[in-house]
N, C-alpha and C. Protein backbone atom coordinates (compact mmCIF):
# COMPACT_ATOMS: atom_id res chain seq x y z
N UNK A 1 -195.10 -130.72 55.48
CA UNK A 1 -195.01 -129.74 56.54
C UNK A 1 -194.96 -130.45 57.89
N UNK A 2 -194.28 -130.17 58.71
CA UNK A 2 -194.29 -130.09 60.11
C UNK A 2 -194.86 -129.15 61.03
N UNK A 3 -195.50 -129.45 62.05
CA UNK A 3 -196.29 -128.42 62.73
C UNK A 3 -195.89 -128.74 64.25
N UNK A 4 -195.60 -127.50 64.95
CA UNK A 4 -194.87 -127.90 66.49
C UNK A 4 -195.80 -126.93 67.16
N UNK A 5 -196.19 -127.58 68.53
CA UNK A 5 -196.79 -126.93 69.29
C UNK A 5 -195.98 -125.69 69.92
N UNK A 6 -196.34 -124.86 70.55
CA UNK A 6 -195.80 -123.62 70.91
C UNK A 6 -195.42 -123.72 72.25
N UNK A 7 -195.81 -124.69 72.93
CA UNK A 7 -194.98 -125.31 74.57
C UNK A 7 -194.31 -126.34 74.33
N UNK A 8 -193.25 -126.27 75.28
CA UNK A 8 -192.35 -127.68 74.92
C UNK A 8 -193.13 -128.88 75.67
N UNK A 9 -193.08 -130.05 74.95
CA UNK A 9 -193.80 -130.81 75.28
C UNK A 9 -193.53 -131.66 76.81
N UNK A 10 -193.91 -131.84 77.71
CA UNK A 10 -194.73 -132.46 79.22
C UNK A 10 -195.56 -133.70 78.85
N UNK A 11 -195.06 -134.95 79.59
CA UNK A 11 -196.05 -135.96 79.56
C UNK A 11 -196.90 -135.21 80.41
N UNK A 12 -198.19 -135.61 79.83
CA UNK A 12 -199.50 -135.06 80.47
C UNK A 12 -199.26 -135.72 82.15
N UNK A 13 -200.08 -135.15 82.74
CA UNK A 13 -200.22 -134.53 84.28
C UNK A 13 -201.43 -133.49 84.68
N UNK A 14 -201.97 -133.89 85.92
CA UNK A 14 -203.23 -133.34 85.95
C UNK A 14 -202.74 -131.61 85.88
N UNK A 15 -201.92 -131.26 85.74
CA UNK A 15 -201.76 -129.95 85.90
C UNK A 15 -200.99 -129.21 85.19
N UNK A 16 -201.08 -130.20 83.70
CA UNK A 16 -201.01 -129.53 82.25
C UNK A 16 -201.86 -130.11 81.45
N UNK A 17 -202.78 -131.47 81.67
CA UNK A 17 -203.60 -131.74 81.04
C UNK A 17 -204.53 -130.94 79.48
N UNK A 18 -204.50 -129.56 80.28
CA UNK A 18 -206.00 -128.66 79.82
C UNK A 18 -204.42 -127.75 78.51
N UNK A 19 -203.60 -127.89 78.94
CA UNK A 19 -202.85 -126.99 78.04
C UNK A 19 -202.29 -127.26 76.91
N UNK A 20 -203.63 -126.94 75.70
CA UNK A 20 -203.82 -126.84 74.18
C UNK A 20 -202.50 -126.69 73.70
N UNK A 21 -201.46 -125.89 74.14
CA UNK A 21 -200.50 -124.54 73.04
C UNK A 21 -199.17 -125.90 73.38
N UNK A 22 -199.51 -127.49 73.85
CA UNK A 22 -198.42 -128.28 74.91
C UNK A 22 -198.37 -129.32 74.28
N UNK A 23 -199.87 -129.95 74.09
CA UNK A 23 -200.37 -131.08 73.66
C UNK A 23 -200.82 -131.14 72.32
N UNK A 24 -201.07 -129.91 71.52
CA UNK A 24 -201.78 -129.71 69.88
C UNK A 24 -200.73 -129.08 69.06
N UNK A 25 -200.49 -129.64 67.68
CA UNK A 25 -200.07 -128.86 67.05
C UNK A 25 -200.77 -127.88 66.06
N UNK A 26 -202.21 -127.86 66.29
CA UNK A 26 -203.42 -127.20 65.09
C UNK A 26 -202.66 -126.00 65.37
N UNK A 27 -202.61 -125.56 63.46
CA UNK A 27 -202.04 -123.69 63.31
C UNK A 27 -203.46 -123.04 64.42
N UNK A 28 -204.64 -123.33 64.04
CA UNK A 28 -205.76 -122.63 64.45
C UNK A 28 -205.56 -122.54 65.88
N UNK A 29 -205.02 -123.87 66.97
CA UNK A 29 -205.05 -123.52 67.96
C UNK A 29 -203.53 -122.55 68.48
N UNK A 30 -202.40 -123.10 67.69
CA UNK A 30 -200.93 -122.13 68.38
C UNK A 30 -201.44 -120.52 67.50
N UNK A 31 -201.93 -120.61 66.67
CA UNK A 31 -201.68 -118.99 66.35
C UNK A 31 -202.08 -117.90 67.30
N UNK A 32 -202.94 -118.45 68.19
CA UNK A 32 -203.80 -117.18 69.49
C UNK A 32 -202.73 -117.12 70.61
N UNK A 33 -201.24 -118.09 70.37
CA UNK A 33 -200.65 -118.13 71.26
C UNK A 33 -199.35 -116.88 71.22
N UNK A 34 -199.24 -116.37 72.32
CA UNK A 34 -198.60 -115.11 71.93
C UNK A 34 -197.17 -115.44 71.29
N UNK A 35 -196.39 -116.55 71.81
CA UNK A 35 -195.12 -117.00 71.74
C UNK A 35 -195.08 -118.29 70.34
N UNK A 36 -196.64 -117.63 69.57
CA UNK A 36 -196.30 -118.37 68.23
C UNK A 36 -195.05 -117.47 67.08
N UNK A 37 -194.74 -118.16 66.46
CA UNK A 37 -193.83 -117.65 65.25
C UNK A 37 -193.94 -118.14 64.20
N UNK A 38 -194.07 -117.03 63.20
CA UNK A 38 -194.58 -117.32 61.63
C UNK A 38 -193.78 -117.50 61.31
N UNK A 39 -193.96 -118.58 60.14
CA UNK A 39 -192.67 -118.19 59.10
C UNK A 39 -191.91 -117.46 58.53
N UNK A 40 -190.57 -117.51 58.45
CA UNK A 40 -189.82 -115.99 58.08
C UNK A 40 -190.06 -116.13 56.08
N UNK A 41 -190.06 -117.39 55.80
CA UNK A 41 -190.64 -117.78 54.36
C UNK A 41 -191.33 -118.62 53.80
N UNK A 42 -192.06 -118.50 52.58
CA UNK A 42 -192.94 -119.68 52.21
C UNK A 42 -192.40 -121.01 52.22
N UNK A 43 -191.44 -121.12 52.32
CA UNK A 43 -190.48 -122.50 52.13
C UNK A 43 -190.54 -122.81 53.27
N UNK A 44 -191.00 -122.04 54.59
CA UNK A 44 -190.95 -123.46 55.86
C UNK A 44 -189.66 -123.24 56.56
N UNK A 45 -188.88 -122.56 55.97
CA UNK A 45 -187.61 -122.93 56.72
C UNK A 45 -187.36 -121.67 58.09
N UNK A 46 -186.61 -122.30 58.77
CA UNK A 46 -185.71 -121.43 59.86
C UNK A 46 -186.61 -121.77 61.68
N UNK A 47 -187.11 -120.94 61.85
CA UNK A 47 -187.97 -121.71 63.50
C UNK A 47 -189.18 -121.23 63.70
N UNK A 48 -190.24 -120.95 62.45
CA UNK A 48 -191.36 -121.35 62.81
C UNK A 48 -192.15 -122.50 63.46
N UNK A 49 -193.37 -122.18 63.73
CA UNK A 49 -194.06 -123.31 64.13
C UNK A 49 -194.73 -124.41 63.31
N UNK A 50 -194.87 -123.71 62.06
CA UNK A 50 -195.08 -124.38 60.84
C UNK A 50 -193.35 -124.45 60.00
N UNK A 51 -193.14 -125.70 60.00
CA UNK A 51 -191.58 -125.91 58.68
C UNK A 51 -191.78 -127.05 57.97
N UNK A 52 -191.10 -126.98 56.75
CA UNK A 52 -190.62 -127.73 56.20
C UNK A 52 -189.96 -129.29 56.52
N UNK A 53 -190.29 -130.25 56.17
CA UNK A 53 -189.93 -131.52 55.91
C UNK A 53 -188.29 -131.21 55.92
N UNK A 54 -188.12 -130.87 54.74
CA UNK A 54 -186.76 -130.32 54.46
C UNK A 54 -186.24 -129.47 55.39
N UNK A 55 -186.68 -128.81 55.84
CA UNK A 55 -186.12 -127.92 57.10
C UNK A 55 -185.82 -128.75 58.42
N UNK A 56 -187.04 -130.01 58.64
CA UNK A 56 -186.80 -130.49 59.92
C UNK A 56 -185.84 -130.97 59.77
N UNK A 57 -185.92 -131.97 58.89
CA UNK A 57 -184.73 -132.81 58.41
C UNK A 57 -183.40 -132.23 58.84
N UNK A 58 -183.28 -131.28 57.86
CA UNK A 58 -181.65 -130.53 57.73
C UNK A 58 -181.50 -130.20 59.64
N UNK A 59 -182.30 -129.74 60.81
CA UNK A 59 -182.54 -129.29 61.91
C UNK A 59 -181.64 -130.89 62.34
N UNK A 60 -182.33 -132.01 61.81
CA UNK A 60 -181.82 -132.84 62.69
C UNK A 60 -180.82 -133.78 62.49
N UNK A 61 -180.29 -133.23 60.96
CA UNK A 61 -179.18 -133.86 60.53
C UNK A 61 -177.92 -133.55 61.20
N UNK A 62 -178.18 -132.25 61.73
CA UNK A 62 -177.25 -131.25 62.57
C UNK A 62 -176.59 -131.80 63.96
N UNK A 63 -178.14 -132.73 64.44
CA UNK A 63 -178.12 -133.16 65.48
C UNK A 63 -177.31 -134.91 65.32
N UNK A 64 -177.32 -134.83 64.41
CA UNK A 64 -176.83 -136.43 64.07
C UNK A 64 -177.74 -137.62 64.26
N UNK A 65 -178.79 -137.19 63.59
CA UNK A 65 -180.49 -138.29 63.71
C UNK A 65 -179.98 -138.48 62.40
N UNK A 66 -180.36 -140.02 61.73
CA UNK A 66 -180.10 -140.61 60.63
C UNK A 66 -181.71 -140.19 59.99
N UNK A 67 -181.78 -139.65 59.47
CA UNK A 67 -183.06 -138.91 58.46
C UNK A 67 -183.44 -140.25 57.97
N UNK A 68 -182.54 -140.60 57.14
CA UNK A 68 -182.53 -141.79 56.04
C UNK A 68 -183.69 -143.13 56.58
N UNK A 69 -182.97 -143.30 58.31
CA UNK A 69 -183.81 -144.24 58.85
C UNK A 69 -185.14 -143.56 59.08
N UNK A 70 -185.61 -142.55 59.39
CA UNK A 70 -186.81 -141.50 59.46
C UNK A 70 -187.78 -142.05 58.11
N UNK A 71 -187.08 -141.52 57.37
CA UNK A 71 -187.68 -142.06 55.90
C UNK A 71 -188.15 -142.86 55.54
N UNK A 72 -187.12 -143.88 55.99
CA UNK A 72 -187.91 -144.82 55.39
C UNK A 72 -189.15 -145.76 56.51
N UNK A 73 -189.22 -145.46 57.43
CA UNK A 73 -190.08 -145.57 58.69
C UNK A 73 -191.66 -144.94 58.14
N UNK A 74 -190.83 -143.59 57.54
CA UNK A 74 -192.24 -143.02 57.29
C UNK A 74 -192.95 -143.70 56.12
N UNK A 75 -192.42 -143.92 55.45
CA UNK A 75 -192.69 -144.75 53.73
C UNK A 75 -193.36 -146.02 54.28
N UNK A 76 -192.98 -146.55 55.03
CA UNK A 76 -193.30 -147.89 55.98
C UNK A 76 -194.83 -147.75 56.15
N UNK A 77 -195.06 -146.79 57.11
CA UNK A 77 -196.19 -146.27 57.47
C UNK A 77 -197.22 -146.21 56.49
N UNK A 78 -196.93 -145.25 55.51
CA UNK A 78 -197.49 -144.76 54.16
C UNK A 78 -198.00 -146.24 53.41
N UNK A 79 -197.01 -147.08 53.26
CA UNK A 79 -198.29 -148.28 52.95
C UNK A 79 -198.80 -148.79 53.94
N UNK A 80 -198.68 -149.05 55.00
CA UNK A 80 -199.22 -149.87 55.65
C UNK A 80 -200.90 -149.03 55.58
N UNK A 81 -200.54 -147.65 55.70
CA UNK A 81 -202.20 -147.09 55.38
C UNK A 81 -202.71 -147.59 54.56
N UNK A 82 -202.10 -147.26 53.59
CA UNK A 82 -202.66 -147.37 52.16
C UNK A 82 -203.19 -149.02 52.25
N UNK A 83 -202.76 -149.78 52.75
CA UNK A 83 -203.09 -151.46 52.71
C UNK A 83 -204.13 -151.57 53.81
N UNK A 84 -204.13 -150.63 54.56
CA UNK A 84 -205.49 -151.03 55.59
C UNK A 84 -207.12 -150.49 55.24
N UNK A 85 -206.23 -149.05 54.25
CA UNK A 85 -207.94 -148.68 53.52
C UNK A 85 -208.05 -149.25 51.99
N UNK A 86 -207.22 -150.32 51.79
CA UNK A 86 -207.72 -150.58 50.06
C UNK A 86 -208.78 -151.32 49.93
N UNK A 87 -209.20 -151.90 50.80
CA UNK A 87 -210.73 -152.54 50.42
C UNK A 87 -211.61 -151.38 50.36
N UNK A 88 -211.28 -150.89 50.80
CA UNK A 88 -212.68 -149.24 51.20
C UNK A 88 -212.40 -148.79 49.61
N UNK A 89 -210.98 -148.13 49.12
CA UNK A 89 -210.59 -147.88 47.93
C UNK A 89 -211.30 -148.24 46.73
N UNK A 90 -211.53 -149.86 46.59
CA UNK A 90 -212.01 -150.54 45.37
C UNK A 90 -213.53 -150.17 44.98
């Protein structure tokens, strides 16, 4: 899942600092926001604030972002966690 805040995002500045719905993507904090949007389905897809992996993706394949390189960036990531908590693991 992907989760998008409900303001478009502003490098912080003393005079958006305080604004949660800008800087957070918690469902708990965008749902009190009036200009949140639910999902139209369980699958995540279309322009909720909560979507799909698969949904972002396809959103930005549109745009001509190489997913592929996304991917594997993220996979990248995914061990490098996994290799920084395996002593804790054992």
């Amino acid at each position: 899942m992907a989760r998008f805040a409900t303001h478009d995002y502003e490098k912080p500045s003393s005079m958006n600092l305080t604004d949660m719905f800008m800087h957070l993507t918690n469902f708990s904090v965008n749902k009190n926001n009036p200009e949140f949007i639910y999902n139209e389905n369980e699958e995540g897809e279309g322009v909720g604030h909560k979507r799909s992996i698969k949904s972002v993706f396809k959103m930005l394949e549109m745009k001509g972002v190489n997913t592929n390189a996304i991917w594997s960036r993220i996979k990248r990531l995914i061990i490098k966690t996994f290799c920084a908590v395996q002593p804790k693991l054992e």
